[in-house]
PDB file of N, CA and C in Angstrom:
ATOM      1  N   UNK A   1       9.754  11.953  12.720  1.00  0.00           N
ATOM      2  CA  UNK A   1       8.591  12.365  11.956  1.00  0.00           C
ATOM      3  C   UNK A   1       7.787  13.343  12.803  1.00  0.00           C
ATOM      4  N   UNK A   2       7.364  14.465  11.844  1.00  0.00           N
ATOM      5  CA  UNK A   2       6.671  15.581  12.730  1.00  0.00           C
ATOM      6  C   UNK A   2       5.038  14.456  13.788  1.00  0.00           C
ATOM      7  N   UNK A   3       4.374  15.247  13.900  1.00  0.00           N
ATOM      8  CA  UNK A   3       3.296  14.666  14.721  1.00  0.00           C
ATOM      9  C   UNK A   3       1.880  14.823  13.780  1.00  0.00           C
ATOM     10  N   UNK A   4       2.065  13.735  13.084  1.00  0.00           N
ATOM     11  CA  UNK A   4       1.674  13.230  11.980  1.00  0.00           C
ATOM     12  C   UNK A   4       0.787  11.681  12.073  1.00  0.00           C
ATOM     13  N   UNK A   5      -0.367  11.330  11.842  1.00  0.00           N
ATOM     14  CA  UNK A   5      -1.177  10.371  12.188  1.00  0.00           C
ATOM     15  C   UNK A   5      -1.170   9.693  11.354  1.00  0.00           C
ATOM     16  N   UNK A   6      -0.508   8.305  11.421  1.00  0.00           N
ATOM     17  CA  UNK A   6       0.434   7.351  10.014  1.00  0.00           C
ATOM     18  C   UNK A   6      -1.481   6.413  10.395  1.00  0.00           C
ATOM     19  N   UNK A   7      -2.117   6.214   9.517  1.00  0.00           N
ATOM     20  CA  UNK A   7      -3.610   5.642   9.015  1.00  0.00           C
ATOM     21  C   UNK A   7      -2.812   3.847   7.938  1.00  0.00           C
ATOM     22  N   UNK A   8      -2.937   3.247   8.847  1.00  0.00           N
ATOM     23  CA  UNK A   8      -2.675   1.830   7.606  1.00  0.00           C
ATOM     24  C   UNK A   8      -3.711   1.588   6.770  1.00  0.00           C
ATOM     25  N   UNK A   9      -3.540   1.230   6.014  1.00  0.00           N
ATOM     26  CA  UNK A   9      -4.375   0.271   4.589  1.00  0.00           C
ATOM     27  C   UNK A   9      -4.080  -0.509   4.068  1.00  0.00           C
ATOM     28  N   UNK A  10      -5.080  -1.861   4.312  1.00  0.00           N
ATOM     29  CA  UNK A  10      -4.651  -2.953   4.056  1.00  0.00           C
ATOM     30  C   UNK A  10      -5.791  -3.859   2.899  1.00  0.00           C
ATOM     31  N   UNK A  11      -5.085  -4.720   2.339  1.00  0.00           N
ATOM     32  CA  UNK A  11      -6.045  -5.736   1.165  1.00  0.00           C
ATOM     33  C   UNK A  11      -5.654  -7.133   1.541  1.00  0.00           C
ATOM     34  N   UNK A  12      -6.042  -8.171   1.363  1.00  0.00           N
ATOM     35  CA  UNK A  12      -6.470  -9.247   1.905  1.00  0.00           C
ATOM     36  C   UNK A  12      -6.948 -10.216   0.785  1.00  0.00           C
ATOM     37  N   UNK A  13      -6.853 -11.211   0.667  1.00  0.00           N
ATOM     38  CA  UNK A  13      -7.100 -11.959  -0.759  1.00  0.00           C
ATOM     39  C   UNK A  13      -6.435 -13.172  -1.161  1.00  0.00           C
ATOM     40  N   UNK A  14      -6.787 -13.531  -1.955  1.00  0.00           N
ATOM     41  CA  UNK A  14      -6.508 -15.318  -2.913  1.00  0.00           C
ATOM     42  C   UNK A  14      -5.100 -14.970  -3.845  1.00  0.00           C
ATOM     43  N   UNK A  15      -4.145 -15.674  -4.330  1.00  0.00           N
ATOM     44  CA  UNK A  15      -3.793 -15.829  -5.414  1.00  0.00           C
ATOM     45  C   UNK A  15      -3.407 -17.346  -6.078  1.00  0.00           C
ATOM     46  N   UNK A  16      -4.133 -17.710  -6.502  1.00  0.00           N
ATOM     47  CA  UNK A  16      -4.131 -19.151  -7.200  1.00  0.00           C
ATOM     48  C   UNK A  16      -2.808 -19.424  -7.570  1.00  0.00           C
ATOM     49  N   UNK A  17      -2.258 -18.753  -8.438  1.00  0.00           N
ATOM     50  CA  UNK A  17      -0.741 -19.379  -9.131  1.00  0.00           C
ATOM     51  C   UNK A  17       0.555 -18.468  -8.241  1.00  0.00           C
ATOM     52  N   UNK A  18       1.717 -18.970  -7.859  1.00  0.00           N
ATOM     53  CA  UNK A  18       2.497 -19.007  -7.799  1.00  0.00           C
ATOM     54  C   UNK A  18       3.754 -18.309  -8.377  1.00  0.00           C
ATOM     55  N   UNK A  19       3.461 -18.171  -9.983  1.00  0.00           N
ATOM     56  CA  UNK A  19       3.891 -17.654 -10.984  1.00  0.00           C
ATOM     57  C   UNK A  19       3.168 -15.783 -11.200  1.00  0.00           C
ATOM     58  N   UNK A  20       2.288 -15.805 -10.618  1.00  0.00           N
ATOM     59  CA  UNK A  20       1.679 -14.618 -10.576  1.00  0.00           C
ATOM     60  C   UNK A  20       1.702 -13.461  -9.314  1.00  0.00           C
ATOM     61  N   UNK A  21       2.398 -14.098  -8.716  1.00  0.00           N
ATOM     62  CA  UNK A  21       2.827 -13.409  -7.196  1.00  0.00           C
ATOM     63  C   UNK A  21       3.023 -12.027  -7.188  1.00  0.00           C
ATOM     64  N   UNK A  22       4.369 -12.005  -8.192  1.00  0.00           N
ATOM     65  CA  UNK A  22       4.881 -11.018  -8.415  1.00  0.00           C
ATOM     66  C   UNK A  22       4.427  -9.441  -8.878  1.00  0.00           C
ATOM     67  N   UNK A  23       3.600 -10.107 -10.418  1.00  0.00           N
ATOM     68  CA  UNK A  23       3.146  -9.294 -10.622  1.00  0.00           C
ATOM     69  C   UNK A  23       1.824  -8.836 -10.167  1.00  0.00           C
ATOM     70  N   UNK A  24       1.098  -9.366  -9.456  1.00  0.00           N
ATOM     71  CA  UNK A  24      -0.170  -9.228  -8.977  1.00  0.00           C
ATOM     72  C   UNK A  24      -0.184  -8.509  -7.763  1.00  0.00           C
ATOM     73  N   UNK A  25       1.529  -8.578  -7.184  1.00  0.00           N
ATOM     74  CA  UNK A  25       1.667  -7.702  -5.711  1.00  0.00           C
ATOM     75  C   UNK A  25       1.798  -6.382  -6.549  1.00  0.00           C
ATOM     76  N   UNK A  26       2.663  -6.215  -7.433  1.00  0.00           N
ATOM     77  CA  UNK A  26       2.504  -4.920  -8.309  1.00  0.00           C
ATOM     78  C   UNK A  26       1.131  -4.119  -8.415  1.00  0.00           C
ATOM     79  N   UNK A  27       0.391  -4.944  -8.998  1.00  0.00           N
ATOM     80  CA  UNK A  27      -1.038  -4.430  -9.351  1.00  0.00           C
ATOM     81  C   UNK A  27      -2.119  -3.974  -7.686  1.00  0.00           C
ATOM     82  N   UNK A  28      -1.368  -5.149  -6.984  1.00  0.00           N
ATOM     83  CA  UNK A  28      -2.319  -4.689  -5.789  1.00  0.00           C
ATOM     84  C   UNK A  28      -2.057  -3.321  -5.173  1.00  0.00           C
ATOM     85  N   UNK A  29      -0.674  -3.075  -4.890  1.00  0.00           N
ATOM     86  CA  UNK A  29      -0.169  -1.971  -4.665  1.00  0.00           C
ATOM     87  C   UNK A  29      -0.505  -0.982  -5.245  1.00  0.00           C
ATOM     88  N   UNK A  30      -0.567  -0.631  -6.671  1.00  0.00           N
ATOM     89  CA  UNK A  30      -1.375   0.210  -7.264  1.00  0.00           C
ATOM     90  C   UNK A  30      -2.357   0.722  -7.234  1.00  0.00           C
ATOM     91  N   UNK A  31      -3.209  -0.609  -6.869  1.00  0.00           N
ATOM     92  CA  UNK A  31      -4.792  -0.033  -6.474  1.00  0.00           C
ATOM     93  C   UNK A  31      -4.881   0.204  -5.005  1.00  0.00           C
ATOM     94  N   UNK A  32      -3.798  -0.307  -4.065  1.00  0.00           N
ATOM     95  CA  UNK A  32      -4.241   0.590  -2.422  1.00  0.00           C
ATOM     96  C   UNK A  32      -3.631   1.851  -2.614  1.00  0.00           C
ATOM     97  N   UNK A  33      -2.353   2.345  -2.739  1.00  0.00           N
ATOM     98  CA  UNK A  33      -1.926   3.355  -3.398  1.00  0.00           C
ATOM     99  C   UNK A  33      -3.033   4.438  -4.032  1.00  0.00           C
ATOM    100  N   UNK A  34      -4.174   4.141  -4.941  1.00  0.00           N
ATOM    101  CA  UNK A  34      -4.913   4.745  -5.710  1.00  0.00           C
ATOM    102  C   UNK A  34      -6.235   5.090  -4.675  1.00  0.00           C
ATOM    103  N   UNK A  35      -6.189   4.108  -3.762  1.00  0.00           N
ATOM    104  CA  UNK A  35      -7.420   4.065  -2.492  1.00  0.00           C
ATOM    105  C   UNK A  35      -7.115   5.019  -1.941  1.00  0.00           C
ATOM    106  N   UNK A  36      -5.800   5.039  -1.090  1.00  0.00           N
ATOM    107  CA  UNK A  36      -5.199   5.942  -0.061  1.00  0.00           C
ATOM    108  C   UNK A  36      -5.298   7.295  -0.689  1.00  0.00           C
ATOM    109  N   UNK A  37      -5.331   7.696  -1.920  1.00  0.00           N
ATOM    110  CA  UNK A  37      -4.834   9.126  -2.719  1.00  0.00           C
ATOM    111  C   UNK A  37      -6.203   9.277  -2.665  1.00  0.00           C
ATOM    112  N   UNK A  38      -7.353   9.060  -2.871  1.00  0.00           N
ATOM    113  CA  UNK A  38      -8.496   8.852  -3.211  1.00  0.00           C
ATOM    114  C   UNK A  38      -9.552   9.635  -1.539  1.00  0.00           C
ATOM    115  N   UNK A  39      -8.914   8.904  -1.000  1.00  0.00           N
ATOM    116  CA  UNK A  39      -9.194   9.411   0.289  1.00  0.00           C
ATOM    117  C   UNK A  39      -8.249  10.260   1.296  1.00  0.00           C
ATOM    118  N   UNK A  40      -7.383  10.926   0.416  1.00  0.00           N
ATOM    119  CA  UNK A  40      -6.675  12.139   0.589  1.00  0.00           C
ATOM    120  C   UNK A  40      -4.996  11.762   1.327  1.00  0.00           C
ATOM    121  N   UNK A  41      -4.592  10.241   1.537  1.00  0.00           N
ATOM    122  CA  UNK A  41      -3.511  10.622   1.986  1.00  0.00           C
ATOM    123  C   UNK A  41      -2.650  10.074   0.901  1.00  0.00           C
ATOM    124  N   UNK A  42      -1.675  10.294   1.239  1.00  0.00           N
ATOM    125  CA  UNK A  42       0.045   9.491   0.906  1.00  0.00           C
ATOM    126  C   UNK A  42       0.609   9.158   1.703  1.00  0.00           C
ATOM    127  N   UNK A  43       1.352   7.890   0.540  1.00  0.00           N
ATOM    128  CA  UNK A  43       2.411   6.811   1.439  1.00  0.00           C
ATOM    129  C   UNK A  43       3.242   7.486   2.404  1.00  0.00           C
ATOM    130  N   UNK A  44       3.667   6.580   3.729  1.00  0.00           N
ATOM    131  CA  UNK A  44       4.987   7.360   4.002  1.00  0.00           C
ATOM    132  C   UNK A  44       6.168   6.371   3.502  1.00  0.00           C
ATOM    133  N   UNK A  45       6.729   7.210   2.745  1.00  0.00           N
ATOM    134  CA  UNK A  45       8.173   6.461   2.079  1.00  0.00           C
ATOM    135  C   UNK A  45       9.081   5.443   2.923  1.00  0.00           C
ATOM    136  N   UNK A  46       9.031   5.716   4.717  1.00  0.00           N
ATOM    137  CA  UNK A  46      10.122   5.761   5.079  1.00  0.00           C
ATOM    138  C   UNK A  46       9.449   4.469   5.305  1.00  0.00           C
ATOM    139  N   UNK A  47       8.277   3.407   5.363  1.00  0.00           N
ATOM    140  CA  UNK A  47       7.951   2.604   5.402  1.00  0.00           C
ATOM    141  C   UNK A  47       7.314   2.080   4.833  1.00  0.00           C
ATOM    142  N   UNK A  48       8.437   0.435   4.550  1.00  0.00           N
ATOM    143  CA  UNK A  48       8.187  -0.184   3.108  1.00  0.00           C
ATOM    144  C   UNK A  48       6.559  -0.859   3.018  1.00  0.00           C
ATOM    145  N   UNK A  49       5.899  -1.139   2.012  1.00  0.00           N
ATOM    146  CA  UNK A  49       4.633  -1.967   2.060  1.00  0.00           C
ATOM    147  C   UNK A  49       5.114  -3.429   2.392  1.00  0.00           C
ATOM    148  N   UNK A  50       4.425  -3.988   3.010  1.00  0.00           N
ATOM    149  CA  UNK A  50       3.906  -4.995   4.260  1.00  0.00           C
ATOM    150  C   UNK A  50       3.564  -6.628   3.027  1.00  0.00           C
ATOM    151  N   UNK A  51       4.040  -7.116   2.811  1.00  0.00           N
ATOM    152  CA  UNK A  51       3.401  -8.210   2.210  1.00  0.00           C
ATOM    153  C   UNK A  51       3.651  -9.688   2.239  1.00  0.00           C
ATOM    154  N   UNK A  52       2.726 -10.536   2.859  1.00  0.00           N
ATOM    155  CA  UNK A  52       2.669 -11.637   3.498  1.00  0.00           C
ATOM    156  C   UNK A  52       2.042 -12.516   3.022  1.00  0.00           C
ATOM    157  N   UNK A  53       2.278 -13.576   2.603  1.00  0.00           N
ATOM    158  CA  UNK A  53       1.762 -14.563   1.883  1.00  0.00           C
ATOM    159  C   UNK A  53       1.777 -16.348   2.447  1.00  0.00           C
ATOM    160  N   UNK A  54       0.793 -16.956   2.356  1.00  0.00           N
ATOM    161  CA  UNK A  54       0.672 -18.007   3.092  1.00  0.00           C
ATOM    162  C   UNK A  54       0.133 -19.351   2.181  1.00  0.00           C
ATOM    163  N   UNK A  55       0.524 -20.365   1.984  1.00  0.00           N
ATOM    164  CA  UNK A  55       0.458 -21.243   1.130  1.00  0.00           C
ATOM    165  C   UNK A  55      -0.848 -22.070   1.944  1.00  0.00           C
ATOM    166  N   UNK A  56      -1.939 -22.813   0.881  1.00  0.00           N
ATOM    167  CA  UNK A  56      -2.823 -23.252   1.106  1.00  0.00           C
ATOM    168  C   UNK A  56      -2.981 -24.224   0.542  1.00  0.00           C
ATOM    169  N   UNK A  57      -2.731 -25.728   1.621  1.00  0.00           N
ATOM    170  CA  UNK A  57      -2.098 -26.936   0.694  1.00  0.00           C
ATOM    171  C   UNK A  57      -4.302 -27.103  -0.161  1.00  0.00           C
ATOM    172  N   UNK A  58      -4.892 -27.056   1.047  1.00  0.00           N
ATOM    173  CA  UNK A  58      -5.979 -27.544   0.720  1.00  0.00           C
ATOM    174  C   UNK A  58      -6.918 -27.210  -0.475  1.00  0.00           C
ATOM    175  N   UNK A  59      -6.560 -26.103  -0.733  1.00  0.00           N
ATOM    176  CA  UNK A  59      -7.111 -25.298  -2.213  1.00  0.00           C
ATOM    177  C   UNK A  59      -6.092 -24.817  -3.036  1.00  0.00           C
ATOM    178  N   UNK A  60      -4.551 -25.716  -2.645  1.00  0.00           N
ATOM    179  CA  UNK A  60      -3.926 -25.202  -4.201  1.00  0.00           C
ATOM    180  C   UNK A  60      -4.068 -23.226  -4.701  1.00  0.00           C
ATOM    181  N   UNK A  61      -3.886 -22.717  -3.503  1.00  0.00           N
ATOM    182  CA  UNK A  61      -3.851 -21.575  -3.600  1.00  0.00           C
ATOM    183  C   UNK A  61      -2.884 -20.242  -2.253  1.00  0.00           C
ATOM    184  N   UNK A  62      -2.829 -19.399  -2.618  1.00  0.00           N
ATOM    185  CA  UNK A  62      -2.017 -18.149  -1.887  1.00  0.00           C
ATOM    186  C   UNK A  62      -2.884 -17.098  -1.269  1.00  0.00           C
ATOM    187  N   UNK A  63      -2.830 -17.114   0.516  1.00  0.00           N
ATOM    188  CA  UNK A  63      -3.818 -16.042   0.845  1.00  0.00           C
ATOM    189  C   UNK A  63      -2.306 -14.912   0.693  1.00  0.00           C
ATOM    190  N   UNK A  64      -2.982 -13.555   1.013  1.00  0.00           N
ATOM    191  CA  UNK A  64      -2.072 -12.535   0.810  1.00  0.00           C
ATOM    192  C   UNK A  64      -3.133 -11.735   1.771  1.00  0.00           C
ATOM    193  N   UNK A  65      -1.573 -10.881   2.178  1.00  0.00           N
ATOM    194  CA  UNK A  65      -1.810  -9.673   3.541  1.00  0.00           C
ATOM    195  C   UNK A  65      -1.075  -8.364   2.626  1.00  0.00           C
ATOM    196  N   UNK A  66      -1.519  -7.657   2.451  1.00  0.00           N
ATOM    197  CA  UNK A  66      -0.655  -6.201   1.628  1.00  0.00           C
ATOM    198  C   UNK A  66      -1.319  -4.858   2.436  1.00  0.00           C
ATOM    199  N   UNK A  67      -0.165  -4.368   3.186  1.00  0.00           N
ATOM    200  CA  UNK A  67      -0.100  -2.971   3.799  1.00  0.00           C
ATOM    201  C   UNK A  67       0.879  -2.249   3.793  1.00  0.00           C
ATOM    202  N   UNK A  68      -0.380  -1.088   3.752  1.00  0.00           N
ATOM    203  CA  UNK A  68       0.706   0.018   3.435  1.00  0.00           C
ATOM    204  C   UNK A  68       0.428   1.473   4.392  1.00  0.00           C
ATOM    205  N   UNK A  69       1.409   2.229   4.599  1.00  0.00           N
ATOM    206  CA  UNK A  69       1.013   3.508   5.327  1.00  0.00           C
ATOM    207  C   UNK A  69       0.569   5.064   4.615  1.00  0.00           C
ATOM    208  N   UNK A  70       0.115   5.711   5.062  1.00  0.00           N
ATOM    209  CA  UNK A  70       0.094   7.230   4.479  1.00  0.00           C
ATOM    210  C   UNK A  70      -0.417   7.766   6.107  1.00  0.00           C
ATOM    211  N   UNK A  71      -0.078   9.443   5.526  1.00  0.00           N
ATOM    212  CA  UNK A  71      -0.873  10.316   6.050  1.00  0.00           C
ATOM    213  C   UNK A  71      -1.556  11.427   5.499  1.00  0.00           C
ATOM    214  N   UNK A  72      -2.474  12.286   5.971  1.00  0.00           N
ATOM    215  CA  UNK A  72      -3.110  12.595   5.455  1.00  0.00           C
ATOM    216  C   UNK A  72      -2.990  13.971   4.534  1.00  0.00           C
ATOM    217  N   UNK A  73      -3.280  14.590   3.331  1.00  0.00           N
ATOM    218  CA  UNK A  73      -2.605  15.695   3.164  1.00  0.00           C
ATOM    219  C   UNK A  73      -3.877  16.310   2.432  1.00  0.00           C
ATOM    220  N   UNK A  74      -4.976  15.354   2.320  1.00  0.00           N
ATOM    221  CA  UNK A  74      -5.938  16.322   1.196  1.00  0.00           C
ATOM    222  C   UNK A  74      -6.230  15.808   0.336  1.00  0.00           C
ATOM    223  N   UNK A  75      -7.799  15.258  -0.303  1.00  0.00           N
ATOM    224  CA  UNK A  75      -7.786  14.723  -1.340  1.00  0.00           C
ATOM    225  C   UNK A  75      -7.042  15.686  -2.418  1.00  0.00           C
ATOM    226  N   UNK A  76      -7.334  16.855  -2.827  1.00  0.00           N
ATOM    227  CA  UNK A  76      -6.715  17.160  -3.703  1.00  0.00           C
ATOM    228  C   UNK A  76      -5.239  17.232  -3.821  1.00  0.00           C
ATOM    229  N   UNK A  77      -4.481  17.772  -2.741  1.00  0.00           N
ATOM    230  CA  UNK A  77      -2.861  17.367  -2.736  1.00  0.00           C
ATOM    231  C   UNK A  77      -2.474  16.215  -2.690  1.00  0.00           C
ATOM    232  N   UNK A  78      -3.440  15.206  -2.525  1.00  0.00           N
ATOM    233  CA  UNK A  78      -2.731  13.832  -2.574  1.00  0.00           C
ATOM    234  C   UNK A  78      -2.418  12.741  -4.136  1.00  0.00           C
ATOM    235  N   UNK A  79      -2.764  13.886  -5.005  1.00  0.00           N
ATOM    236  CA  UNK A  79      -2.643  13.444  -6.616  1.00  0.00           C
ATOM    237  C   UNK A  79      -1.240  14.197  -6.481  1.00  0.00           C
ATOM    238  N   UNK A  80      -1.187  15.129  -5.708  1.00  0.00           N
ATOM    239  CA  UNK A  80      -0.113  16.202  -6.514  1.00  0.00           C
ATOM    240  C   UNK A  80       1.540  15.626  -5.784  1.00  0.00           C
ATOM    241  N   UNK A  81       1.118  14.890  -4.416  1.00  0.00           N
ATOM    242  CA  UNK A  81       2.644  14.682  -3.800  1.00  0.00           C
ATOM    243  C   UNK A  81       2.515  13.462  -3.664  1.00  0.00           C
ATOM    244  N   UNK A  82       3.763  13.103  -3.820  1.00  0.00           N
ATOM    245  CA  UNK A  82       4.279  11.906  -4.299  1.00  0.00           C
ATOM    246  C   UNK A  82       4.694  10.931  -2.708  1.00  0.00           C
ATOM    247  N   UNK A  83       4.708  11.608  -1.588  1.00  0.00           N
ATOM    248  CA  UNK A  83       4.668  10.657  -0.328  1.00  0.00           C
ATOM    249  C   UNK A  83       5.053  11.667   0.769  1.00  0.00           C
ATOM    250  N   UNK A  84       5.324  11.046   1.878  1.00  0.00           N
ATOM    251  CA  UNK A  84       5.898  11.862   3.084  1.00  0.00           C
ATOM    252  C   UNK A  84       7.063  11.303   3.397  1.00  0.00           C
ATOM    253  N   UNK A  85       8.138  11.704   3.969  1.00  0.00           N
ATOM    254  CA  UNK A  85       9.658  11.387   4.346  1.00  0.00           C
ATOM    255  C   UNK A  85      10.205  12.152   5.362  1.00  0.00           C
ATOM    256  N   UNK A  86      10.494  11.351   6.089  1.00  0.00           N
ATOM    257  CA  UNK A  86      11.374  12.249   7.215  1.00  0.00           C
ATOM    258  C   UNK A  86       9.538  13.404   7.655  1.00  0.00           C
ATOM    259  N   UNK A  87      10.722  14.871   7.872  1.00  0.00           N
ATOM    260  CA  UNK A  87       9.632  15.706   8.305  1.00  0.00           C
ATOM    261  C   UNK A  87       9.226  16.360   6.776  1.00  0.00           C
ATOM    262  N   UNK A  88       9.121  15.979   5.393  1.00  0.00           N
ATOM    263  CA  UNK A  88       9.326  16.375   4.164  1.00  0.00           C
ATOM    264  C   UNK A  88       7.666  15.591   3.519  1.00  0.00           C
ATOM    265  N   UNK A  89       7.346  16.539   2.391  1.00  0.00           N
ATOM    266  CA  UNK A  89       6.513  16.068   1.481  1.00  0.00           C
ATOM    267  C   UNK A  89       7.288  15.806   0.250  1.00  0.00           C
ATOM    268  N   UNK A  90       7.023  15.099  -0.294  1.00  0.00           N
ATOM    269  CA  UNK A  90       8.020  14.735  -1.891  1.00  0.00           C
ATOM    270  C   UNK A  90       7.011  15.459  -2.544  1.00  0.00           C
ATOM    271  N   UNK A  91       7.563  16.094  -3.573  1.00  0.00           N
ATOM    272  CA  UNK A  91       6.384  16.581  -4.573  1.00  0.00           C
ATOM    273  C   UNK A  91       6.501  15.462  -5.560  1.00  0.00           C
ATOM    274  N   UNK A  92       5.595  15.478  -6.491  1.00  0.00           N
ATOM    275  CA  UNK A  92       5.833  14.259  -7.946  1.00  0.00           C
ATOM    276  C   UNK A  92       6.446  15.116  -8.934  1.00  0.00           C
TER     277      UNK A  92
END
């Protein structure tokens, strides 16, 4: 990778059911994804998002760890490209 400053972003949080794991890692991803673009970077492709989950006998509930990488390209180019790879920008 060129010499490029990989910035993590991370979310942190509850999930009560078990059954909702799945799709709720979906949704979370979406909205750090939407953070990171927001504040001008993109993902880097070549590294997958981060997600860790820990069972909580005492409250019958799921903490969660979700990270992810980008770098930086511009708020405005960061609607327009779709991630970083290798030494490459993906366009969308």
């Amino acid at each position: 990778m060129l010499n490029r400053n990989i910035k993590s972003f991370y979310m942190n949080g509850t999930i009560k059911s078990d059954s909702d794991i799945v799709r709720l890692r979906e949704m979370y991803e979406k909205l750090l994804l939407d953070e990171m673009r927001t504040s001008g970077y993109v993902p880097v492709l070549d590294i997958d998002p981060q997600f860790a989950i820990k069972y909580n006998h005492e409250k019958d509930s799921y903490s969660f760890h979700l990270e992810m990488h980008g770098v930086f390209v511009g708020k405005r180019k960061a609607w327009e490209i779709e991630g970083f790879s290798g030494q490459n920008y993906i366009k969308r």
